[in-house]
N, C-alpha and C. Protein backbone atom coordinates (compact mmCIF):
# COMPACT_ATOMS: atom_id res chain seq x y z
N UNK A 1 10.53 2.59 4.03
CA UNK A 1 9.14 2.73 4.40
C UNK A 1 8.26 2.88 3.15
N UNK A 2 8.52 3.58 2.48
CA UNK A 2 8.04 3.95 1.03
C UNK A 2 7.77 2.33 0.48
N UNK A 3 8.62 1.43 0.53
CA UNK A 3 8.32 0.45 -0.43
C UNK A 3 7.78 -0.31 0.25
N UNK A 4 7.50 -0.42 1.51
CA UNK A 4 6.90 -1.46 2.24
C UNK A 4 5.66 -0.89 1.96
N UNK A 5 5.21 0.16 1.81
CA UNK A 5 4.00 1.19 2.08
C UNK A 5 3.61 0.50 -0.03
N UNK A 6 4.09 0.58 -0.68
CA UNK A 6 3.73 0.53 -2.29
C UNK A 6 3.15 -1.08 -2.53
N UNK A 7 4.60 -1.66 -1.90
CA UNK A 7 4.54 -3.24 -1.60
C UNK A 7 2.64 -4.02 -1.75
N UNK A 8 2.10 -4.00 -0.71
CA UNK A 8 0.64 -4.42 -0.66
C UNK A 8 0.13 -3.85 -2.17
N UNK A 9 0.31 -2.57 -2.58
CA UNK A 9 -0.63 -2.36 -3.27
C UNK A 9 -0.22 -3.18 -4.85
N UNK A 10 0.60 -3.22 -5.01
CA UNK A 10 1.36 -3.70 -6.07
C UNK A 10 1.03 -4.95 -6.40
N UNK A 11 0.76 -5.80 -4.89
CA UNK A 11 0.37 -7.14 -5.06
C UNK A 11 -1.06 -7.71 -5.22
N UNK A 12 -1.84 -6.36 -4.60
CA UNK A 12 -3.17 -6.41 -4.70
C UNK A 12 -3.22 -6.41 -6.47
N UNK A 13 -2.62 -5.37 -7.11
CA UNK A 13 -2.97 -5.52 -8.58
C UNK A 13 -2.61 -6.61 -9.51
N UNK A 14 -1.43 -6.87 -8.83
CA UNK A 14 -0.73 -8.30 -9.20
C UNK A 14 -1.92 -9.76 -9.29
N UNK A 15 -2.64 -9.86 -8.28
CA UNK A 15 -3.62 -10.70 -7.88
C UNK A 15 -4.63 -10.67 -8.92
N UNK A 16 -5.12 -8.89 -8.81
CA UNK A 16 -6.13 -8.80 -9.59
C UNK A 16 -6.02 -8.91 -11.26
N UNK A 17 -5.03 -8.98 -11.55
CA UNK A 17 -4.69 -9.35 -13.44
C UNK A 17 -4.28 -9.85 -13.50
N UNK A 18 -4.73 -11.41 -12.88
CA UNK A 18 -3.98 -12.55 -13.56
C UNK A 18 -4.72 -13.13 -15.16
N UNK A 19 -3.37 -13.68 -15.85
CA UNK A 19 -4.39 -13.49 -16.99
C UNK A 19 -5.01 -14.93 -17.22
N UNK A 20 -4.43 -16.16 -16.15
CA UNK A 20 -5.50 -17.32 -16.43
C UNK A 20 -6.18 -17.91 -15.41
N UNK A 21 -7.23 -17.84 -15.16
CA UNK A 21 -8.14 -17.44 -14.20
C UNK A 21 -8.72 -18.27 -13.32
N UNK A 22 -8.25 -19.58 -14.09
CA UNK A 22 -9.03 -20.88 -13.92
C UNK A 22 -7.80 -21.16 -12.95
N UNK A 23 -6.41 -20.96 -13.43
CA UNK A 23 -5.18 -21.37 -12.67
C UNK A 23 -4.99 -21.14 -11.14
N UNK A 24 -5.53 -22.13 -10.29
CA UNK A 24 -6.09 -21.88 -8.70
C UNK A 24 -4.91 -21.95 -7.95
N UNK A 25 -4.06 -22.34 -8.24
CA UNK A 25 -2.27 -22.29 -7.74
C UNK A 25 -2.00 -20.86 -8.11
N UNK A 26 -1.66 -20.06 -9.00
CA UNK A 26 -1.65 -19.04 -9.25
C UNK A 26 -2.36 -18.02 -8.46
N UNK A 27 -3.81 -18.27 -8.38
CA UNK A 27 -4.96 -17.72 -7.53
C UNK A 27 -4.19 -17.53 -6.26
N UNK A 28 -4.09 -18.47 -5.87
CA UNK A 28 -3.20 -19.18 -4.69
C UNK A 28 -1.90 -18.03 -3.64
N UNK A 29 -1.52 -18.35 -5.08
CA UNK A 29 0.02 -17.81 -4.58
C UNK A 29 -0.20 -16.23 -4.50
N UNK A 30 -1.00 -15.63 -6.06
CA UNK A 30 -1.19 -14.06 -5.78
C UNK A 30 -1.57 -13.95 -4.45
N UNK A 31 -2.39 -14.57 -4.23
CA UNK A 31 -3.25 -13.82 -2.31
C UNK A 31 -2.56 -14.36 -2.04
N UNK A 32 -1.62 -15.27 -1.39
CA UNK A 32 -0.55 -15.52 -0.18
C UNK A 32 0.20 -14.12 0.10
N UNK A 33 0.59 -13.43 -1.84
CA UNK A 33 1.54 -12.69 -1.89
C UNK A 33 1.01 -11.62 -0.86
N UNK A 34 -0.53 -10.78 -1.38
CA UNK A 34 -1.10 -10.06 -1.03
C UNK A 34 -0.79 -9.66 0.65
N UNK A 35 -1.13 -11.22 0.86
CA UNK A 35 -1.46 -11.62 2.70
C UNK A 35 0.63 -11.40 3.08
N UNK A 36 1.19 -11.53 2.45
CA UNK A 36 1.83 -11.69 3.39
C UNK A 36 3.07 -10.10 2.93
N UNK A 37 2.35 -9.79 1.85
CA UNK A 37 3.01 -7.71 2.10
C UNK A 37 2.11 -7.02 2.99
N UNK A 38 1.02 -7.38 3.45
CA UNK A 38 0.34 -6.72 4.74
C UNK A 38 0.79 -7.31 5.89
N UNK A 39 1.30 -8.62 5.95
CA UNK A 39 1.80 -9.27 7.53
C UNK A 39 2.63 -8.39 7.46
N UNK A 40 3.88 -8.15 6.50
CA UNK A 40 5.28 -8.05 6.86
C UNK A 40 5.40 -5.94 7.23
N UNK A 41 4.38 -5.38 6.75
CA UNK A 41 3.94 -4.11 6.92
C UNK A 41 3.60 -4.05 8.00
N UNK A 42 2.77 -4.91 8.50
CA UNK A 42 2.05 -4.79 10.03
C UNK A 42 3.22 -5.01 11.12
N UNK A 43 4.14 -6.02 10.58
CA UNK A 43 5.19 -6.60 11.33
C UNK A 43 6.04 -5.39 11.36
N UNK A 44 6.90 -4.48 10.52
CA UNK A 44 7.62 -4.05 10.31
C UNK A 44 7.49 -2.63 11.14
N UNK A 45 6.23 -2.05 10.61
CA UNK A 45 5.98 -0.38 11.65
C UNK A 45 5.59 -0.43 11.80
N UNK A 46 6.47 0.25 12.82
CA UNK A 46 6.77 0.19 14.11
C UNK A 46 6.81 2.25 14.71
N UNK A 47 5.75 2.50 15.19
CA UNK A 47 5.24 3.55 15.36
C UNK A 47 6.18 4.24 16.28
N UNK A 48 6.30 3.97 17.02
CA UNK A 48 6.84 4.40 18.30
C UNK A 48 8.25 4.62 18.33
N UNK A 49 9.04 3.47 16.79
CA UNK A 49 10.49 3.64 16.92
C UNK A 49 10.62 4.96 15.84
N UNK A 50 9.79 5.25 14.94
CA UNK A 50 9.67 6.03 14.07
C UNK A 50 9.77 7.57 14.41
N UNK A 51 10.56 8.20 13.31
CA UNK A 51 10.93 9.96 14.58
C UNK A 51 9.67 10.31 12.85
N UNK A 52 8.34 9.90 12.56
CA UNK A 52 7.46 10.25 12.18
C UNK A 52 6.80 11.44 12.91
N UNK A 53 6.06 11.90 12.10
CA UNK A 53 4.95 13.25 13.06
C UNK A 53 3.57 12.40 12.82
N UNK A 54 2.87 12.67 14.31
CA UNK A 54 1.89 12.15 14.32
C UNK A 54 0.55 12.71 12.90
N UNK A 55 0.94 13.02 12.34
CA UNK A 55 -0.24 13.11 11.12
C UNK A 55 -0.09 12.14 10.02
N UNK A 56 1.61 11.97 9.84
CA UNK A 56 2.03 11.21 9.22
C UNK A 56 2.04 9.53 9.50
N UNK A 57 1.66 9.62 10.89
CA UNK A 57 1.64 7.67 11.74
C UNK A 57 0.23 7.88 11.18
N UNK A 58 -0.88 8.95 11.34
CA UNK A 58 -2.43 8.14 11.25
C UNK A 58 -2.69 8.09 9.60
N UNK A 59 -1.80 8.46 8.76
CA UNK A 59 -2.02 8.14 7.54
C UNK A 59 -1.53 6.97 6.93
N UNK A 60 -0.58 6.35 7.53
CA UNK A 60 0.42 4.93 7.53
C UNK A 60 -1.49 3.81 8.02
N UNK A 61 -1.42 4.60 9.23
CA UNK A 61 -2.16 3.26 10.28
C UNK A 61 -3.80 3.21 9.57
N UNK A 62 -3.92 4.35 9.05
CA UNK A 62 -5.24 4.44 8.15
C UNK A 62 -5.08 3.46 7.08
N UNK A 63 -4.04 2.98 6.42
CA UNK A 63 -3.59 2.66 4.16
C UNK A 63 -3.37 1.20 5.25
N UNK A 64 -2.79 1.10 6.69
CA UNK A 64 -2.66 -0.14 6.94
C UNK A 64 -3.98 -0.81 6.68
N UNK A 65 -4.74 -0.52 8.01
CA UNK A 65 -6.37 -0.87 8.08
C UNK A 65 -7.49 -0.69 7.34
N UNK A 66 -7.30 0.13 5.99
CA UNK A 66 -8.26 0.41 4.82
C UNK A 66 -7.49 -1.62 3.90
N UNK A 67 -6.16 -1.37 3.76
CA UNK A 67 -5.87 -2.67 3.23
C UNK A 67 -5.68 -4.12 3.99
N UNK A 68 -5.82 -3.49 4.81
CA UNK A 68 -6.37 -5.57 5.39
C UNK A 68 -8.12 -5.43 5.47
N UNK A 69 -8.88 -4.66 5.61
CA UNK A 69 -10.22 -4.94 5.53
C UNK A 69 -10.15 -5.66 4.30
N UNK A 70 -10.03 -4.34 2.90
CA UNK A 70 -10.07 -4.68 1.89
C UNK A 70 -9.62 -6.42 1.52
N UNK A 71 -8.32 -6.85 1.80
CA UNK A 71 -8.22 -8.01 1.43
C UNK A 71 -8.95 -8.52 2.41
N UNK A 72 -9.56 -8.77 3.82
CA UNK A 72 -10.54 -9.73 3.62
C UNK A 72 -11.48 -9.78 2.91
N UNK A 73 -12.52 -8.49 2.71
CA UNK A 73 -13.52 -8.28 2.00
C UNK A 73 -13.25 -9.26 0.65
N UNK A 74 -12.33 -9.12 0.09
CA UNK A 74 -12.25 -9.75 -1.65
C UNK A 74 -11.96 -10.91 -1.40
N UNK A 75 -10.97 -11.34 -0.56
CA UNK A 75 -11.00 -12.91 0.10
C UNK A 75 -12.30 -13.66 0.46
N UNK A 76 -13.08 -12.67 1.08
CA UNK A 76 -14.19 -13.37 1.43
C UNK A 76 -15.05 -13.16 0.05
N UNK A 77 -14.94 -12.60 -0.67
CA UNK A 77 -15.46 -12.39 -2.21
C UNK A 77 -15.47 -13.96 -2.78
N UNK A 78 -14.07 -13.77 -3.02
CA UNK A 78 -13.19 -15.18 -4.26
C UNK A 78 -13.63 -16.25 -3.36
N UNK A 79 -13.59 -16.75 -2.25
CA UNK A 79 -14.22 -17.44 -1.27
C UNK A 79 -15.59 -17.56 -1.95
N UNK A 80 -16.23 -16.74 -1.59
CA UNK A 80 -18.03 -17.42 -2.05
C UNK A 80 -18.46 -17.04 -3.31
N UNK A 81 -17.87 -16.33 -4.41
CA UNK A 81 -18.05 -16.28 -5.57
C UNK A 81 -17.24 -16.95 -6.89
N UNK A 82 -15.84 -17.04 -6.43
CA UNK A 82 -14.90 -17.31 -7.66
C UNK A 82 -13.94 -15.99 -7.83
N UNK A 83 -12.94 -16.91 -8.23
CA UNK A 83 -11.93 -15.62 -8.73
C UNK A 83 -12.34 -14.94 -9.56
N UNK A 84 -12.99 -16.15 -10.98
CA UNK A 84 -13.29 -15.46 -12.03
C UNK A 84 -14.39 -13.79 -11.64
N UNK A 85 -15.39 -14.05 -10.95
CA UNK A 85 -16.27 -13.06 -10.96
C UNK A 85 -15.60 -11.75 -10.22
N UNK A 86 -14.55 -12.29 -9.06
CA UNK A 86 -14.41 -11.10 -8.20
C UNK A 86 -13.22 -10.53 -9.13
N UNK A 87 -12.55 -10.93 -9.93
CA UNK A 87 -11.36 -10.57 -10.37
C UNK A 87 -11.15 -8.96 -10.44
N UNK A 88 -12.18 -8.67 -11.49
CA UNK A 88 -12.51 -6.88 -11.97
C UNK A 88 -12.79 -6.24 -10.81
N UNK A 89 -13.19 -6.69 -9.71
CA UNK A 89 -13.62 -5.79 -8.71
C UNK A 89 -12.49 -5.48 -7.62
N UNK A 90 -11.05 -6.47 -7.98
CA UNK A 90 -10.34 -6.55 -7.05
C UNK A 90 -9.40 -5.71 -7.74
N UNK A 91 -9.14 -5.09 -9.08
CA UNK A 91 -8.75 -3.97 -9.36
C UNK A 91 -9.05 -2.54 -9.29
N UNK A 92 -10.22 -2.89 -9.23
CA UNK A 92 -11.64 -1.81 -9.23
C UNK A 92 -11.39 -1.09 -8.25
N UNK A 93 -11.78 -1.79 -7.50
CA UNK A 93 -11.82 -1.33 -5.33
C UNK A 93 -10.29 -1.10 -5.10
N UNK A 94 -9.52 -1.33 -5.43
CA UNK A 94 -7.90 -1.18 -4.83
C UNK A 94 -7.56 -0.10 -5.70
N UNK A 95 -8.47 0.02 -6.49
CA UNK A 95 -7.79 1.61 -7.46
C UNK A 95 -8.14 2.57 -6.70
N UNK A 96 -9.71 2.10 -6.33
CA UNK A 96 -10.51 3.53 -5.84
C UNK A 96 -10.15 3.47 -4.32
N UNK A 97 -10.08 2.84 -3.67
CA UNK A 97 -10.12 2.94 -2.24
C UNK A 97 -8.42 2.87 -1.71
N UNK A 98 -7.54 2.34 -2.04
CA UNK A 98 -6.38 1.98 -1.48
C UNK A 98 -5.17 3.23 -1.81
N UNK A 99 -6.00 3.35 -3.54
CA UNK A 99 -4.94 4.01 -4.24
C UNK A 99 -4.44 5.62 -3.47
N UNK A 100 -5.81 6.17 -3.62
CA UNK A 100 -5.57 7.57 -2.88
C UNK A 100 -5.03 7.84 -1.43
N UNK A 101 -5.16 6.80 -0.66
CA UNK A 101 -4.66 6.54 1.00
C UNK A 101 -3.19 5.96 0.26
N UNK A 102 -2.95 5.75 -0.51
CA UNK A 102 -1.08 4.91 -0.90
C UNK A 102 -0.81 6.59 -1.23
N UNK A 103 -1.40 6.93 -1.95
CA UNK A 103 -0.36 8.56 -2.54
C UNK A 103 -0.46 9.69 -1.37
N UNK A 104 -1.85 9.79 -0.27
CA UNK A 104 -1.15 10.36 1.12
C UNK A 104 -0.26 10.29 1.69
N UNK A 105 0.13 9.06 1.79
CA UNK A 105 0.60 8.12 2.39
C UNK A 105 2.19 8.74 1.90
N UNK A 106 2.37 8.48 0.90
CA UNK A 106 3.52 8.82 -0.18
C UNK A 106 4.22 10.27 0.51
N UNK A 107 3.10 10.99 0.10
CA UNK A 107 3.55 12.88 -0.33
C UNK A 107 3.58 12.92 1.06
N UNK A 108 2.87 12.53 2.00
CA UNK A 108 3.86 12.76 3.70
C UNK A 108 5.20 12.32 4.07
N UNK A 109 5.13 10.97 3.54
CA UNK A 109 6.76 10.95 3.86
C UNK A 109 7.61 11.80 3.36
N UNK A 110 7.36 11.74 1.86
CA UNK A 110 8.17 12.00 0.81
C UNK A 110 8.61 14.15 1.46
N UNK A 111 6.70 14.49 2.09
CA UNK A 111 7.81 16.02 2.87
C UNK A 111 8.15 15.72 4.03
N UNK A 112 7.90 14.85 4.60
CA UNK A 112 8.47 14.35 6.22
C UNK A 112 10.55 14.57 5.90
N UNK A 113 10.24 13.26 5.26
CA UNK A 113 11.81 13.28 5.03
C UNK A 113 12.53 13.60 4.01
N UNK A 114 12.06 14.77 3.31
CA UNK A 114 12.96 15.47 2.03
C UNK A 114 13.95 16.35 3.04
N UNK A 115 15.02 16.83 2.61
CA UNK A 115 16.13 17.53 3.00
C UNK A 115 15.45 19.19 2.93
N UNK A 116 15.77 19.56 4.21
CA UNK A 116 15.42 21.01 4.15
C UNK A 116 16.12 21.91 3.25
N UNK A 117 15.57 22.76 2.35
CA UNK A 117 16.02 23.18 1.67
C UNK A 117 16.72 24.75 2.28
N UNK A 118 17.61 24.80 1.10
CA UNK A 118 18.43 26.06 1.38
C UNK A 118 17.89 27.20 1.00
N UNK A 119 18.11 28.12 1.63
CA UNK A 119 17.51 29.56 1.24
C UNK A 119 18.68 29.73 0.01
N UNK A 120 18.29 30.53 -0.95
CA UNK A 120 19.28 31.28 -1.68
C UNK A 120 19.89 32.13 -1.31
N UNK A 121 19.91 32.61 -0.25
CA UNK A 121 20.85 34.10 -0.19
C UNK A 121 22.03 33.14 0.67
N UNK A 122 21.63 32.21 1.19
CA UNK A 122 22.83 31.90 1.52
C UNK A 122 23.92 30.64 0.53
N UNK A 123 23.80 31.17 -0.38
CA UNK A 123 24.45 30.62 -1.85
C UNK A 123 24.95 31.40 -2.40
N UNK A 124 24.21 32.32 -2.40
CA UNK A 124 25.69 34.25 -2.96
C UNK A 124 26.87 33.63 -2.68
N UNK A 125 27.46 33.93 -2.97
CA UNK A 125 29.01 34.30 -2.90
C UNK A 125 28.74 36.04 -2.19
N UNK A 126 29.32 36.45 -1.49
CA UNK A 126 30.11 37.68 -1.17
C UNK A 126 31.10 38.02 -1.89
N UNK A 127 30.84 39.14 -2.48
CA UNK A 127 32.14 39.37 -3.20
C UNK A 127 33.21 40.89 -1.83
């Protein structure tokens, strides 16, 4: 879950630093990439099969729907402006808006499903 959840964002930055700009195959392929770590996220969780706690599903379903707006928004950007112009903004906006909903996103699972920890007293030894 974790990497499907990192996945989008990774590709969003991927997209956004390409370093030749003019290269519209490249253009191309980054946003396919983009488009298709949000299909396979959308495809994949699966809410209901998930033994998640519901605070932890509306923070998933929130980083889902903050990042498909977002990539249309910049799609529809590079669409009527150019890659070249939207490029900086498509790092910009995915830092500020995606990033902090990806590390909620994170530190819930990450205490959802860490291993309950042990008390110490029951680690004594008895002598």
């Amino acid at each position: 879950m974790r990497a499907m959840i990192a996945r989008p964002y990774r590709e969003f930055i991927a997209w956004g630093t390409l370093y030749d700009v003019h290269n519209r195959g490249e253009q191309a392929r980054k946003r396919g990439q983009v488009a298709s770590s949000l299909d396979d996220l959308q495809n994949r969780y699966l809410p209901r099969s998930m033994w998640l706690e519901q605070g932890t599903r509306k923070k998933i379903e929130g980083y889902m729907e903050k990042a498909r707006t977002l990539f249309e928004d910049l799609s529809g950007g590079v669409d009527d402006l150019g890659y070249a112009r939207v490029r900086s903004d498509i790092v910009r906006r995915v830092t500020r808006e995606l990033g902090p909903l990806r590390r909620e996103v994170e530190a819930a699972l990450g205490a959802e499903l860490a291993p309950p920890e042990q008390s110490r007293w029951r680690l004594r030894r008895r002598s």
